[in-house]
Protein backbone atom coordinates (compact mmCIF):
# COMPACT_ATOMS: atom_id res chain seq x y z
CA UNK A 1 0.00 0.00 0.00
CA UNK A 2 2.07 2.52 -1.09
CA UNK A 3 -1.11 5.63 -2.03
CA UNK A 4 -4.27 7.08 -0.87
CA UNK A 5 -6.84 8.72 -2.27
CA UNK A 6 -8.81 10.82 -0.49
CA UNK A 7 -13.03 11.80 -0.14
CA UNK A 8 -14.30 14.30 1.12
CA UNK A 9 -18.21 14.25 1.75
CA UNK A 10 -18.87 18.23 1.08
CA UNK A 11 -21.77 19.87 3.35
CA UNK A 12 -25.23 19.70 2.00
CA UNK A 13 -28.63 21.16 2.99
CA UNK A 14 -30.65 18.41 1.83
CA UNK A 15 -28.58 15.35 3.10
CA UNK A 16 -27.21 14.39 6.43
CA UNK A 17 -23.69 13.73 6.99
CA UNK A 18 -24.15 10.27 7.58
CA UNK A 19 -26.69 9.97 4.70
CA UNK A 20 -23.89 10.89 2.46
CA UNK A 21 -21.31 8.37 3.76
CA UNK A 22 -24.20 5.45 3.37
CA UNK A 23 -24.54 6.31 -0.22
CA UNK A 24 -20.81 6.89 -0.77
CA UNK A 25 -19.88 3.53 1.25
CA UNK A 26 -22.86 1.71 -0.89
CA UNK A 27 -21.80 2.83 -3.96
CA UNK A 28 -17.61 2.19 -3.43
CA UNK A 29 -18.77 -1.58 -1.76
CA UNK A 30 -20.53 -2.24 -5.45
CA UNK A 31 -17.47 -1.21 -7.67
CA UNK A 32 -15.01 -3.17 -5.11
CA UNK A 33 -17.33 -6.60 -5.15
CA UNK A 34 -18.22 -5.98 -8.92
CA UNK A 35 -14.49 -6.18 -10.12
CA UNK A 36 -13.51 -8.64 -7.20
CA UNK A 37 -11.29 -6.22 -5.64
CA UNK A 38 -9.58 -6.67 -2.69
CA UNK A 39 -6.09 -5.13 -2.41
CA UNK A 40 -8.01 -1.91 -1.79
CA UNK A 41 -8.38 -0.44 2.08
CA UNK A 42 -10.59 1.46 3.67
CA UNK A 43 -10.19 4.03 6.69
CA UNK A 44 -11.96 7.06 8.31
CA UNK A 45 -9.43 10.15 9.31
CA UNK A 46 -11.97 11.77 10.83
CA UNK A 47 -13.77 9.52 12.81
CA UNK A 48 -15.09 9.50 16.52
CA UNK A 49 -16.38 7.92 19.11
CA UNK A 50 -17.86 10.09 20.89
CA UNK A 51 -20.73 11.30 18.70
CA UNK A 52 -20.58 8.07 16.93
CA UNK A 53 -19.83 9.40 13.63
CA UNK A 54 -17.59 7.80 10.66
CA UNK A 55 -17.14 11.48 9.95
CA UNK A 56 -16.58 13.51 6.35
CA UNK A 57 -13.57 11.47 4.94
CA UNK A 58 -13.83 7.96 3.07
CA UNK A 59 -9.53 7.46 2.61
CA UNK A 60 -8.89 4.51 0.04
CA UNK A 61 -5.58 2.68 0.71
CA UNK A 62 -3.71 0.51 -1.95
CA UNK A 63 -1.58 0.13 -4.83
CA UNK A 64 -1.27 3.40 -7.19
CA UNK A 65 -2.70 0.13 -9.77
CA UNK A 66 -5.29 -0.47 -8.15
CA UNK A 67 -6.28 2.60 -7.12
CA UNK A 68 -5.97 4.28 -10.90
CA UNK A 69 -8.11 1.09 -11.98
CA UNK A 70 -10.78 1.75 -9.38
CA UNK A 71 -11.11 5.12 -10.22
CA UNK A 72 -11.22 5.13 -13.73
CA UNK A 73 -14.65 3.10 -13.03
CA UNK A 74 -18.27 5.72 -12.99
CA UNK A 75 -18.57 4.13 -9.24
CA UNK A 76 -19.11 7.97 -8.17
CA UNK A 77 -21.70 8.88 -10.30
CA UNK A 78 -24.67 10.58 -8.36
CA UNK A 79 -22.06 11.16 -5.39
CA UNK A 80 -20.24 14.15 -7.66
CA UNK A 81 -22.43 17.08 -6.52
CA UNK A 82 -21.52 15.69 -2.64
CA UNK A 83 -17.72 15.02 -2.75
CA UNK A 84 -14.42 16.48 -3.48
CA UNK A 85 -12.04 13.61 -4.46
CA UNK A 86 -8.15 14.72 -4.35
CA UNK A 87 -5.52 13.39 -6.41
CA UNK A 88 -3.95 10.13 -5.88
CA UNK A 89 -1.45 10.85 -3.34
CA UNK A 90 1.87 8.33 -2.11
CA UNK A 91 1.70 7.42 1.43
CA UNK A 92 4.03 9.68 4.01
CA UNK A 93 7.24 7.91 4.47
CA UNK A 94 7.07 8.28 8.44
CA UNK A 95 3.54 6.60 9.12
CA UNK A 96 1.49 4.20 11.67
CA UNK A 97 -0.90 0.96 10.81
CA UNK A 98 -3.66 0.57 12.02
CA UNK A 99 -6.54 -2.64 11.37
CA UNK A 100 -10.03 -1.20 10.47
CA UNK A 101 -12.40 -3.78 10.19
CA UNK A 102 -16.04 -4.90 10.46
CA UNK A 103 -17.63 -5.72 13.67
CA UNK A 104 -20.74 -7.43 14.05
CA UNK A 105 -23.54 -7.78 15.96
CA UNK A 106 -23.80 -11.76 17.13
CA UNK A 107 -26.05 -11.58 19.72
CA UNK A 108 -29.54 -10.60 17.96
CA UNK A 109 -32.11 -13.39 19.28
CA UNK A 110 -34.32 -13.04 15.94
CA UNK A 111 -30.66 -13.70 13.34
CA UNK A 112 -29.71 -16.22 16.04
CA UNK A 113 -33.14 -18.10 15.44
CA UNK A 114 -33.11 -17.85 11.54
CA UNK A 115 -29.59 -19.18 11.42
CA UNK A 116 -30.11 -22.01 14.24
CA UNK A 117 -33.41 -23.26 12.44
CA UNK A 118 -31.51 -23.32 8.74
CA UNK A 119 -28.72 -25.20 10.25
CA UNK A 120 -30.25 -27.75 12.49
CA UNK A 121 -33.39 -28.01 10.34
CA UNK A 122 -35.50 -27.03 13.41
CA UNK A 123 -38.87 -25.10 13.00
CA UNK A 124 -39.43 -21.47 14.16
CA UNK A 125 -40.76 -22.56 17.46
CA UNK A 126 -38.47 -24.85 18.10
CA UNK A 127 -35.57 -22.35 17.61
CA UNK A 128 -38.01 -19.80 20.03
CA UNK A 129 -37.34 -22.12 22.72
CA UNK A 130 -34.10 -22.68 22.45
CA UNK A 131 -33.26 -18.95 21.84
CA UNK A 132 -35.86 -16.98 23.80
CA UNK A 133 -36.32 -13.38 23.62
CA UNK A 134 -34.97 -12.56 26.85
CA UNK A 135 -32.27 -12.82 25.39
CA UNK A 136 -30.24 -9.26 25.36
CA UNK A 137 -29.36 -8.12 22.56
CA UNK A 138 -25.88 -6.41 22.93
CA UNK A 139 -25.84 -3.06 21.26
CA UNK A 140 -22.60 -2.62 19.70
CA UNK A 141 -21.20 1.31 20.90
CA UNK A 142 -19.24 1.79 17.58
CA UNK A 143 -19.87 4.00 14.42
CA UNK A 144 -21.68 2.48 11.51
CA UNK A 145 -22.94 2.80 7.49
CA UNK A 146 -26.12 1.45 7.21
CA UNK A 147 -26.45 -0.57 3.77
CA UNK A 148 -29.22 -2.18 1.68
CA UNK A 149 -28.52 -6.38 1.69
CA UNK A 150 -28.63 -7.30 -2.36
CA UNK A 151 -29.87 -10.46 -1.36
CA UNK A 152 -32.27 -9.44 1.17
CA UNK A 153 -33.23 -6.19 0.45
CA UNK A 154 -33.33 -5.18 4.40
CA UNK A 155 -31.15 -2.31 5.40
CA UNK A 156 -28.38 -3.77 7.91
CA UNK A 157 -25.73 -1.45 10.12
CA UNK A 158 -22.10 -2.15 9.00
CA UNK A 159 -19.83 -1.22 12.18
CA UNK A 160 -16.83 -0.12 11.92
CA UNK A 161 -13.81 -0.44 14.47
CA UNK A 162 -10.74 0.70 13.49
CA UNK A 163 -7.75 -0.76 15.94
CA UNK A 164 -4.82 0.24 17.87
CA UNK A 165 -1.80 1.89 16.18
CA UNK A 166 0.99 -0.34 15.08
CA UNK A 167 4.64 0.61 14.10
CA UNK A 168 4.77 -2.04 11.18
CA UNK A 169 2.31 -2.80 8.23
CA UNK A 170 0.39 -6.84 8.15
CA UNK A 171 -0.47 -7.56 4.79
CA UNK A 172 -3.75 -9.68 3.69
CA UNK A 173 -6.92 -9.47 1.59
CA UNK A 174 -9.53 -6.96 2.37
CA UNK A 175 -12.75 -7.70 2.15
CA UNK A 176 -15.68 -5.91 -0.83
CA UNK A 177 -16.12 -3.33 1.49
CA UNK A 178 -12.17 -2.55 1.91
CA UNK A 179 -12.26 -3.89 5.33
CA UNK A 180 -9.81 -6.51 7.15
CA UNK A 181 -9.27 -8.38 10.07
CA UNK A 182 -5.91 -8.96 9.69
CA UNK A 183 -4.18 -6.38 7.33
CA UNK A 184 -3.58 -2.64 7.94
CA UNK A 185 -3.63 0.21 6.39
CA UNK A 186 -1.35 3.27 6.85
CA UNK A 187 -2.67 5.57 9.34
CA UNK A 188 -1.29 9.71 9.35
């Protein structure tokens, strides 16, 4: 990962911040599963915890390659009047790592039911009983994009954690939404 490009989500009267980053996020996951990328990163310079907010910046990590390749794709189209993309841009030569990755949600009694009765071939009451729900759900405390499923069609919330600060770089694949468990991305 030796460039970045940077988006900015520019101020609107009509959309929300977050609104914004949902469509932008939407829009980027589509080109990066559409050509099978994923050598391309994902990080948020300007995001906090405390509003949770993924805040105005969408950085893309990866080769100058891949990069050039993903952008010479329409994937922005509709998200020009909202964004000011920079110029591709090499990575600082004095920079930290850092993991940003996908967290999810495991302990939702209704998904818990669905996936128990599909894998144990057990009927919707039986997988009530086994999963009641008094169960609590845990609410994860994390910023978020909330998508639209392809296959579903039901809006989810995609969580986003990014990790601690590391002095060297792990490589690895990233997932169609430019996140990873494993590998890092440079973070200045």
């Amino acid at each position: 990962m030796d460039s970045y490009i940077d988006i900015r989500l520019l101020p609107d009267p009509e959309f929300a911040q977050n609104q914004l980053m949902n469509a932008l996020f939407a829009k980027l996951h589509r080109a990066l599963a559409q050509q099978r990328t994923y050598d391309i990163g994902v990080s948020f310079p300007r995001m906090q915890a405390k509003p949770h907010t993924l805040g105005d910046r969408l950085r893309l990590h990866g080769t100058a390659q891949a990069l050039q390749a993903l952008m010479t794709l329409d994937w922005l189209s509709g998200m020009r009047d909202h964004t000011s993309v920079a110029d591709l841009q090499a990575v600082p030569a004095r920079t930290q790592y850092r993991v940003v990755r996908r967290v999810q949600n495991k302990s939702n009694p209704e998904r818990l039911r669905r996936r128990l009765a599909k894998r144990h071939g057990l009927t919707e009451e039986q997988a009530r009983e086994r999963i009641p729900d008094t169960m609590k759900s845990r609410l994860l405390d994390l910023p978020f994009v909330t998508l639209r499923s392809q296959s579903t069609g039901q809006n989810f919330r995609l969580f986003v954690e990014q990790g601690e600060l590391l002095e060297q770089p792990h490589s690895g694949a990233f997932s169609a939404y430019g996140l990873s468990n494993a590998a890092t991305v440079p973070w200045f």
